[in-house]
Protein backbone atom coordinates (compact mmCIF):
# COMPACT_ATOMS: atom_id res chain seq x y z
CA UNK A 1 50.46 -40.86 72.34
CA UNK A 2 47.41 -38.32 71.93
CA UNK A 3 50.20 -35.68 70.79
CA UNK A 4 51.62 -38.14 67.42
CA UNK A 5 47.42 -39.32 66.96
CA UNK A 6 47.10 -35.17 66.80
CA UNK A 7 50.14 -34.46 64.86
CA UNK A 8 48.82 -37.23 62.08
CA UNK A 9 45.18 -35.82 62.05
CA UNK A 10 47.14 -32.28 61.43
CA UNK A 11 49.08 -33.59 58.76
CA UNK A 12 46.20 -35.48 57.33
CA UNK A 13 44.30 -32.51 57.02
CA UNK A 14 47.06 -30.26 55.90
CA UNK A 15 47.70 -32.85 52.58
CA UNK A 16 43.35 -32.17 51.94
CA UNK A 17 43.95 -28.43 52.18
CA UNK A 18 46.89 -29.05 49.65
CA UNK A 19 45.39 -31.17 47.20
CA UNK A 20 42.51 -29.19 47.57
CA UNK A 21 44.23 -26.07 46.60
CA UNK A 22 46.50 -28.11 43.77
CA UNK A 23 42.91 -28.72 42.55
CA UNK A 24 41.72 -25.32 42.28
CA UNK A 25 44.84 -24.63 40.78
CA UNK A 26 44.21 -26.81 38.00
CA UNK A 27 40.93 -26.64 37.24
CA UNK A 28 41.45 -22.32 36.71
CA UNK A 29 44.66 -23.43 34.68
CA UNK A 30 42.50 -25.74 32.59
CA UNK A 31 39.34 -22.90 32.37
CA UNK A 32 42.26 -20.10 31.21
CA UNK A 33 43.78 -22.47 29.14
CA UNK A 34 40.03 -23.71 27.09
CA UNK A 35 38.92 -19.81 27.24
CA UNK A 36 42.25 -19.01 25.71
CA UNK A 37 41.45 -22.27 22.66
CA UNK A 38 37.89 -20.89 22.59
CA UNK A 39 38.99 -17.33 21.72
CA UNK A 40 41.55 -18.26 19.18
CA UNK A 41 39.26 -21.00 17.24
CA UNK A 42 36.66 -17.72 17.04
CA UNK A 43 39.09 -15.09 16.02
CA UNK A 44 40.39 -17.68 13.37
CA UNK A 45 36.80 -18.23 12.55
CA UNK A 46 36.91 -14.97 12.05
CA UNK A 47 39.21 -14.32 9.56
CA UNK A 48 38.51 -17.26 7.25
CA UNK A 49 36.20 -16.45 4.64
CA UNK A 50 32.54 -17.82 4.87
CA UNK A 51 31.04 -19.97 1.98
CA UNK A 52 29.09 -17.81 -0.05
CA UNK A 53 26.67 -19.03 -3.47
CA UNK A 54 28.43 -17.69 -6.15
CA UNK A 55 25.99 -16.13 -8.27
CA UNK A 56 23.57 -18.67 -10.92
CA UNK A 57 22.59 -18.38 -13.85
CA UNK A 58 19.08 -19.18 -14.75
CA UNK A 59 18.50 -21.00 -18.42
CA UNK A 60 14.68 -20.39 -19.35
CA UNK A 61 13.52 -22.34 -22.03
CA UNK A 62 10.72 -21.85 -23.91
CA UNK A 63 9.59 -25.06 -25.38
CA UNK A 64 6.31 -26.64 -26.91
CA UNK A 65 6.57 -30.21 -25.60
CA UNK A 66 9.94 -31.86 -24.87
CA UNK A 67 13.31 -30.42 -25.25
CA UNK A 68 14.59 -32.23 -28.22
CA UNK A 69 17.86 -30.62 -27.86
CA UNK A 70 18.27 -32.09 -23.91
CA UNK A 71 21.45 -34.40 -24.63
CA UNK A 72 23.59 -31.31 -26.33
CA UNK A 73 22.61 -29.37 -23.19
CA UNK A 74 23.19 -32.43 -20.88
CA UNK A 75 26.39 -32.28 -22.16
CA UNK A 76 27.37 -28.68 -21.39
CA UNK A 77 25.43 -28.61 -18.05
CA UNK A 78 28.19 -31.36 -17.10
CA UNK A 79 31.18 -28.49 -17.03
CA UNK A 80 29.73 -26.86 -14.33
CA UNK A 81 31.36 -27.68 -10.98
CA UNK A 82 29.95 -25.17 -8.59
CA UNK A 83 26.16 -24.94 -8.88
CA UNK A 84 26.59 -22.13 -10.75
CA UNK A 85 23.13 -22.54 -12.78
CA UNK A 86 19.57 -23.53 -12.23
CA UNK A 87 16.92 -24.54 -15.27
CA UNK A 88 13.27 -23.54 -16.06
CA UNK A 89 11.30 -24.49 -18.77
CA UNK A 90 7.78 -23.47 -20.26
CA UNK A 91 6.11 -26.26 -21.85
CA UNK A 92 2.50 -26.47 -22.68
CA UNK A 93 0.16 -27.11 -19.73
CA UNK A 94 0.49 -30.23 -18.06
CA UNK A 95 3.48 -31.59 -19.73
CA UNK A 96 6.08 -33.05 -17.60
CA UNK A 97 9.90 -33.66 -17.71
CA UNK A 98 10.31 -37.21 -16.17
CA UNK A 99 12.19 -40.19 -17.37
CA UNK A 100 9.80 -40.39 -20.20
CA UNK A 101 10.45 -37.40 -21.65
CA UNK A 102 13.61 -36.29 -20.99
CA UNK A 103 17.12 -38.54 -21.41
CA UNK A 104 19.03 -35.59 -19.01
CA UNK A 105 18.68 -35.63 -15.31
CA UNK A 106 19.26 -32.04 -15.28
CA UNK A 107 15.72 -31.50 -16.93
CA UNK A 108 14.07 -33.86 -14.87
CA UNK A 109 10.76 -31.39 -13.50
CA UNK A 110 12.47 -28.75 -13.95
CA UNK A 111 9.11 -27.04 -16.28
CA UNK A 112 6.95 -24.81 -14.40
CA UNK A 113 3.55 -25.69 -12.87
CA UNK A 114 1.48 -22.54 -13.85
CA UNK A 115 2.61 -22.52 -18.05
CA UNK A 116 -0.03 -21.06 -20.21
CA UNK A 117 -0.96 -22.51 -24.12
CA UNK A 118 1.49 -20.29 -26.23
CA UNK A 119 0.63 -19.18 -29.64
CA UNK A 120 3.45 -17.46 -32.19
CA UNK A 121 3.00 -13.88 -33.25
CA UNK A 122 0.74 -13.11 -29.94
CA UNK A 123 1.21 -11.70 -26.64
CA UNK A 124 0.85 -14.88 -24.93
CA UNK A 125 4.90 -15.39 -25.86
CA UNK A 126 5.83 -12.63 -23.54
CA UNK A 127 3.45 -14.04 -21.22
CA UNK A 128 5.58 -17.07 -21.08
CA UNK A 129 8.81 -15.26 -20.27
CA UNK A 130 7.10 -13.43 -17.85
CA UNK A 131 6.12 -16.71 -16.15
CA UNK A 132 9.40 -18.09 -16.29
CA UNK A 133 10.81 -15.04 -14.95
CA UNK A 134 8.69 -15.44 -11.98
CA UNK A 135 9.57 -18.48 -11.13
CA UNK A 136 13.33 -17.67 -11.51
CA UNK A 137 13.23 -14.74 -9.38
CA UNK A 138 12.02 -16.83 -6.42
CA UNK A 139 15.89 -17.83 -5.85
CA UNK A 140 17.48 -15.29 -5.11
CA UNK A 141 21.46 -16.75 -6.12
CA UNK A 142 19.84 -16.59 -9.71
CA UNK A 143 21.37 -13.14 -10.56
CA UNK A 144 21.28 -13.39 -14.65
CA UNK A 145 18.46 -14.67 -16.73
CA UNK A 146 18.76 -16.57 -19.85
CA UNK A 147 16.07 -17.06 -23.06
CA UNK A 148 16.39 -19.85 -25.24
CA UNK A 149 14.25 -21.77 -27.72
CA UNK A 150 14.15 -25.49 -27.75
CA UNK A 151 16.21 -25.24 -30.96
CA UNK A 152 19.20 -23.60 -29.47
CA UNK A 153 22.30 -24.85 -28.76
CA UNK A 154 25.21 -23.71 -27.18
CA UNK A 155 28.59 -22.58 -28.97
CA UNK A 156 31.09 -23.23 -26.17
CA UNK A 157 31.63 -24.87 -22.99
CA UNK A 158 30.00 -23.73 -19.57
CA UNK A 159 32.87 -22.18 -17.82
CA UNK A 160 33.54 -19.97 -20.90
CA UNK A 161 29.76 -18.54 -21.17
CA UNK A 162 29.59 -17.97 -17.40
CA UNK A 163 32.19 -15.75 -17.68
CA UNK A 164 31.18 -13.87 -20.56
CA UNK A 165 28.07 -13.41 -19.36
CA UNK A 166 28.79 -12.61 -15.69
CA UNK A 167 31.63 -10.48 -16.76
CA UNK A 168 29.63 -7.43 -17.35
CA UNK A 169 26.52 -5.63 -15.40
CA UNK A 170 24.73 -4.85 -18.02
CA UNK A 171 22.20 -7.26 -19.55
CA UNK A 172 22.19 -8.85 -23.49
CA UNK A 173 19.49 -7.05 -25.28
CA UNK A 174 19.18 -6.91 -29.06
CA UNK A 175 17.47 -3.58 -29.24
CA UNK A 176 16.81 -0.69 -31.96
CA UNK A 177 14.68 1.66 -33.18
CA UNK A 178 11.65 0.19 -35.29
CA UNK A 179 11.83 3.26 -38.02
CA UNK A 180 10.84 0.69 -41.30
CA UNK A 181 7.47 -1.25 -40.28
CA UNK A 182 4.34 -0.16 -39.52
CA UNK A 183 4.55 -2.26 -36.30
CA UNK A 184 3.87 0.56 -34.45
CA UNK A 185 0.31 0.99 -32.94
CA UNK A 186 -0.41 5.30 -32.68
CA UNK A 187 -3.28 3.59 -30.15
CA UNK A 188 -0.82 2.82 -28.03
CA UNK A 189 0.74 6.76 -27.72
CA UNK A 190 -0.45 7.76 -24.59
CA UNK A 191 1.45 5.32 -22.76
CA UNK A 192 4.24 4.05 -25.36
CA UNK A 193 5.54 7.40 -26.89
CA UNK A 194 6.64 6.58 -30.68
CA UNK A 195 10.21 7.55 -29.45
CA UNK A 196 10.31 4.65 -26.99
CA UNK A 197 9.12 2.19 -29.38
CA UNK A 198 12.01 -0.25 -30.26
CA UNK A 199 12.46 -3.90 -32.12
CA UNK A 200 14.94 -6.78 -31.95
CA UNK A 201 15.31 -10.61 -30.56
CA UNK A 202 13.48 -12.28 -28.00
CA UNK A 203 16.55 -14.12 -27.28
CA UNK A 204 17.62 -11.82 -23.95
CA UNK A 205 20.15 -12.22 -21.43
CA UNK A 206 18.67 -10.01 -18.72
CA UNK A 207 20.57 -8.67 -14.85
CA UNK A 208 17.90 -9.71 -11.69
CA UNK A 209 17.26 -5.90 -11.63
CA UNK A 210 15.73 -5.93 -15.40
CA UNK A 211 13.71 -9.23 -14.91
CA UNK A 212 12.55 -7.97 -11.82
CA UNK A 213 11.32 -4.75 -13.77
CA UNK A 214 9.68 -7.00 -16.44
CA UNK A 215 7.67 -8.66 -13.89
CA UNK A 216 6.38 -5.94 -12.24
CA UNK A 217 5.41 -3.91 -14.76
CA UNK A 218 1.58 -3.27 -14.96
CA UNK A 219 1.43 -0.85 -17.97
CA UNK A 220 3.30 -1.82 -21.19
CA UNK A 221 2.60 -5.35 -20.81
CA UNK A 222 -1.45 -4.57 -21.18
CA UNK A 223 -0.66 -2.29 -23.96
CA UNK A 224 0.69 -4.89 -25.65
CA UNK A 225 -2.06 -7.38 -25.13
CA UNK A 226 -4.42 -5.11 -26.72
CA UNK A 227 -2.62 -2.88 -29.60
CA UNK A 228 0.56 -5.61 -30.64
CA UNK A 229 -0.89 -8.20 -32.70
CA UNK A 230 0.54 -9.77 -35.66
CA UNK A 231 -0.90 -9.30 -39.14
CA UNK A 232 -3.39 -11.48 -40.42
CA UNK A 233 -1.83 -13.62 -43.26
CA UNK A 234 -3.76 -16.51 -45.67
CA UNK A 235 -1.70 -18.55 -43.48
CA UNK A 236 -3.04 -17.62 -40.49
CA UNK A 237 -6.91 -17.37 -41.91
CA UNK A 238 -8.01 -20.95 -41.20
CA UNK A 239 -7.91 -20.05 -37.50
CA UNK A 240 -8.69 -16.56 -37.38
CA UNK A 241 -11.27 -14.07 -39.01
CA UNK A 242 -10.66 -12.86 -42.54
CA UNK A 243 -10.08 -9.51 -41.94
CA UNK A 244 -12.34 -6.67 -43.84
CA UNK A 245 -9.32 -4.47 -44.27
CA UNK A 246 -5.84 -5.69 -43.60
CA UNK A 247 -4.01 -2.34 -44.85
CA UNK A 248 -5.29 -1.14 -41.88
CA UNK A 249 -3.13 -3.65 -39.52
CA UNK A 250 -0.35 -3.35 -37.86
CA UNK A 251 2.28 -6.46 -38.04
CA UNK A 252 3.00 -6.11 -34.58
CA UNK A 253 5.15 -9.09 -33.16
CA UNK A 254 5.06 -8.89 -29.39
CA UNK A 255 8.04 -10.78 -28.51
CA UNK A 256 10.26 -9.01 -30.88
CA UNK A 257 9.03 -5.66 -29.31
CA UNK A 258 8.47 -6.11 -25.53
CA UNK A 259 11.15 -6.09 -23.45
CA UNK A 260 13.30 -3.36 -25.71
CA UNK A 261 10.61 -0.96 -25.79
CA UNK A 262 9.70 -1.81 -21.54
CA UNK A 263 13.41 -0.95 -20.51
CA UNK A 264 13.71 2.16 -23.20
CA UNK A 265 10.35 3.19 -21.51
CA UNK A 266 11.98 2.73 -17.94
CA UNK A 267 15.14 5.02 -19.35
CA UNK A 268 17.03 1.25 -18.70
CA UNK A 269 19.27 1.29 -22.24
CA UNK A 270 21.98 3.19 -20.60
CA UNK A 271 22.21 -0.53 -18.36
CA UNK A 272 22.16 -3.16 -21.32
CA UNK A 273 24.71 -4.24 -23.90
CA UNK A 274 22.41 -3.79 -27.31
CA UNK A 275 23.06 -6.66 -29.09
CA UNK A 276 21.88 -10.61 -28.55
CA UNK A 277 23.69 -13.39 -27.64
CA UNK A 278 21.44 -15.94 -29.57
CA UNK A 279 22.48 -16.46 -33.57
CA UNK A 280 19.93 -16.46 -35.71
CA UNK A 281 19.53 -16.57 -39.34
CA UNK A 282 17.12 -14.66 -41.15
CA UNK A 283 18.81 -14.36 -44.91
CA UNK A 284 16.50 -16.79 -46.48
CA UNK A 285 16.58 -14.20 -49.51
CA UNK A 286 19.00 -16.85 -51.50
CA UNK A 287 17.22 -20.09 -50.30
CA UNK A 288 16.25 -22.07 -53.14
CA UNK A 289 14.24 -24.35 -50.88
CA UNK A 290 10.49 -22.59 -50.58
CA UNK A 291 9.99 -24.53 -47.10
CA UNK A 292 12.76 -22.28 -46.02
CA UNK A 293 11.28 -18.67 -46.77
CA UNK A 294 8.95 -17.31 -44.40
CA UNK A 295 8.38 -15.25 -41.30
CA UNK A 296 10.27 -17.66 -39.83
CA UNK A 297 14.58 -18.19 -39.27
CA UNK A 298 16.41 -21.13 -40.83
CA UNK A 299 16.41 -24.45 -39.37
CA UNK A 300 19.83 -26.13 -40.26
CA UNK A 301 19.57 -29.92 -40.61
CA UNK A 302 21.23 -32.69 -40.92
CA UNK A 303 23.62 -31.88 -43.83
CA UNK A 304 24.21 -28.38 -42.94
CA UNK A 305 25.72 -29.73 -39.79
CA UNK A 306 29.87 -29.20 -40.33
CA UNK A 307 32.08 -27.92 -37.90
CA UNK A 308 32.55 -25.08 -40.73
CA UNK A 309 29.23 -24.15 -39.89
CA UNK A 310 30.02 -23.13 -36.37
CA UNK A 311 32.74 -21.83 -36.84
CA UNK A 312 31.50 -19.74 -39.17
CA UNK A 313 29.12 -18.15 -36.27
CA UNK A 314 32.09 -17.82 -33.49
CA UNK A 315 33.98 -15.51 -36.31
CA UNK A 316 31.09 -13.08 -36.28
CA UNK A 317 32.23 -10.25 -34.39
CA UNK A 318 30.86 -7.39 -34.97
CA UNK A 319 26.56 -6.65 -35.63
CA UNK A 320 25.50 -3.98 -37.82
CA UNK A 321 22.00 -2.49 -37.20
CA UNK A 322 20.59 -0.62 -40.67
CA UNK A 323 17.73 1.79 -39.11
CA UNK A 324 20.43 3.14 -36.63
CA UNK A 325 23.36 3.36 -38.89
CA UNK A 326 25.00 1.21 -35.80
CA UNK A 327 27.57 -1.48 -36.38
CA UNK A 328 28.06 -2.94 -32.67
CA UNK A 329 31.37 -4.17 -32.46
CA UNK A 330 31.65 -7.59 -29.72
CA UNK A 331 33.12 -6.84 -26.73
CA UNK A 332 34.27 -9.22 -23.35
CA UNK A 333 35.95 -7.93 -20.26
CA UNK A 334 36.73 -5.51 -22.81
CA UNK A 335 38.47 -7.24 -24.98
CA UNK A 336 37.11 -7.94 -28.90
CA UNK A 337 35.24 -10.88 -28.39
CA UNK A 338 33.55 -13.53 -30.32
CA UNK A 339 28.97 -12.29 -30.66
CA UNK A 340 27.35 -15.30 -29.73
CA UNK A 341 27.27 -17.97 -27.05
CA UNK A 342 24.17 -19.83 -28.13
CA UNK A 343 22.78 -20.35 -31.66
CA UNK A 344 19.71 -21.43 -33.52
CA UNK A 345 17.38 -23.27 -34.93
CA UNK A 346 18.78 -26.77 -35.22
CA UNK A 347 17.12 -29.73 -35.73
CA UNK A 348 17.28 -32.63 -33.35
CA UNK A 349 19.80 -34.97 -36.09
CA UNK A 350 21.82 -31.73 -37.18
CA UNK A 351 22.60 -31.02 -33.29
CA UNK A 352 23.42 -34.53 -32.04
CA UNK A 353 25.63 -34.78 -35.32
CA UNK A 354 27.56 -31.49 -33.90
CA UNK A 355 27.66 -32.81 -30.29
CA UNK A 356 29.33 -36.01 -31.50
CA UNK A 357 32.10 -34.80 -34.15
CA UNK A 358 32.68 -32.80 -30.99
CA UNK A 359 31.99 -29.11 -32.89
CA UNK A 360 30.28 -27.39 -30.44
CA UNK A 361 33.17 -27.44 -27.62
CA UNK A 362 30.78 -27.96 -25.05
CA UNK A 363 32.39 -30.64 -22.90
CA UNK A 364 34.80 -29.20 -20.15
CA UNK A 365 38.00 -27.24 -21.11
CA UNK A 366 37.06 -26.86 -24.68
CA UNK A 367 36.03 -23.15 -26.30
């Protein structure tokens, strides 16, 4: 009797033993098996290619109150699909973009806090861009920098101008020598050579590595503040000193001199396609209307607003600069290209009337 209780105790504890071992057995089985999971899922992770920010685009506008042109933009702003873009815009001091003042949600206070009170024909202008470019630079997926006026609009749609422009390394920069005026300032010699000294739009399209030059520099930009002002004109008289002897001025337009002569002076041109990407107007020499002669480029309006119009500006393709003997012939992924991608000055009616007979191309899939 004590031999079967002994041989049942043996066999009970020979099943523990088993089971125990079975146990063991599974439980390294199941740590082999997840290690072997675990390695796979982070060799796969591996191999499969992390999201990355493809690089942005950052629109600067330069604006004196509102942006009457928001809904045209609104519209192209829609045809990006990737975050591809971010918007700044320099308005006079304390204005903001809310519901009030804006009708697009991609302005909505988007301006920058620490805008200055800008005045035409001074330095303050390239003060502006300079601010704008600041506050750009802070993100550092914003790899190209765009300048545009509140009166420009854009030509084609947004998947088309991202492409253009972030086709090339170099930036857009309207740039030649100033041989004609006397915009020159000799005062200015010792640290602007005469040979550096160069003219063209304010209208840039500029790489991080140029914007980041503009805002650092610390020795054109005061030379400018002191020796680049514009002339004074009877226009002009009512809020500044009659002048004893104007022959003696020099017309000196900051913002059309600035950033060409900065980037000659840094030895830069080799790294910038010379010519803008902004249309502009300045043959006024046939206008028969006097409100449209001036210092100033042509506004189109409300009846010059025809799709011929604009398509009269995507044929241009080729610039010709006089003082250089230079015709610049328009270029993409090096291919002839159309010039321009953006175009100006339109009024508020003339633009709207473009966005809705559906000129401008701006909605997605259209050039």
């Amino acid at each position: 009797m004590k031999r079967k209780a002994s041989f049942k105790q043996s066999q009970h504890k020979w099943k523990i033993k088993l089971f125990a071992a079975l146990l063991l057995v599974f439980s390294f089985s199941t740590l082999v098996l997840l290690e072997t999971q675990y390695s796979r899922i982070k060799a796969l992770a591996s191999l499969s290619p992390t999201f990355v920010q493809k690089p942005k685009i950052a629109f600067l506008f330069i604006a004196r109150n509102r942006l009457p042109l928001d809904l045209v933009w609104d519209a192209f702003f829609q045809g990006d699909k990737e975050n591809t873009f971010s918007i700044f815009v320099h308005s006079r001091p304390g204005f903001l973009f809310n519901k009030a003042t804006t009708r697009s949600v991609y302005f909505l206070n988007r301006q920058v806090n620490d805008s200055i009170q800008v005045d035409w024909g001074e330095a303050s202008m390239i003060l502006a861009e300079r601010i704008l470019l600041q506050n750009a630079l802070v993100d550092p997926s914003n790899e190209r920098f765009v300048f545009l006026s509140d009166s420009c609009i854009p030509l084609y749609n947004f998947s088309y101008t991202y492409d253009y422009i972030m086709s090339t390394s170099t930036s857009f920069v309207d740039s030649f020598a100033d041989t004609k005026e006397g915009r020159y300032n000799p005062t200015m010699h010792p640290v602007i050579p005469v040979q550096n000294w160069r003219k063209g739009s304010q209208w840039v399209v500029l790489t991080r590595k140029h914007a980041e030059v503009i805002v650092k520099d610390d020795a054109v930009f005061p030379m400018f503040q002191w020796h680049c002002k514009r002339k004074s004109l009877p226009e002009f008289w009512r809020d500044h000193p009659i002048p004893t002897d104007t022959s003696k001025e020099h017309n000196c337009i900051p913002d059309e001199h600035y950033v060409q002569t900065l980037l000659a002076q840094e030895g830069l041109e080799e790294e910038i396609t010379r010519r803008s990407l902004t249309h502009t107007s300045w043959d006024l020499s046939s206008s028969k209307d006097r409100e449209r002669r001036g210092w100033h480029p042509v506004t189109y309006k409300l009846a010059d607003a025809i799709p011929k119009l604009i398509r009269s500006i995507k044929d241009i393709d080729n610039i010709y600069y006089e003082t250089e003997y230079r015709r610049e012939w328009c270029t993409s992924k090096g291919k002839p290209s159309t010039c321009f991608l953006f175009a100006r000055k339109f009024s508020r009616p003339a633009a709207l009337r473009l966005l809705n007979m559906s000129a401008l191309g701006v909605s997605n899939g259209a050039n």
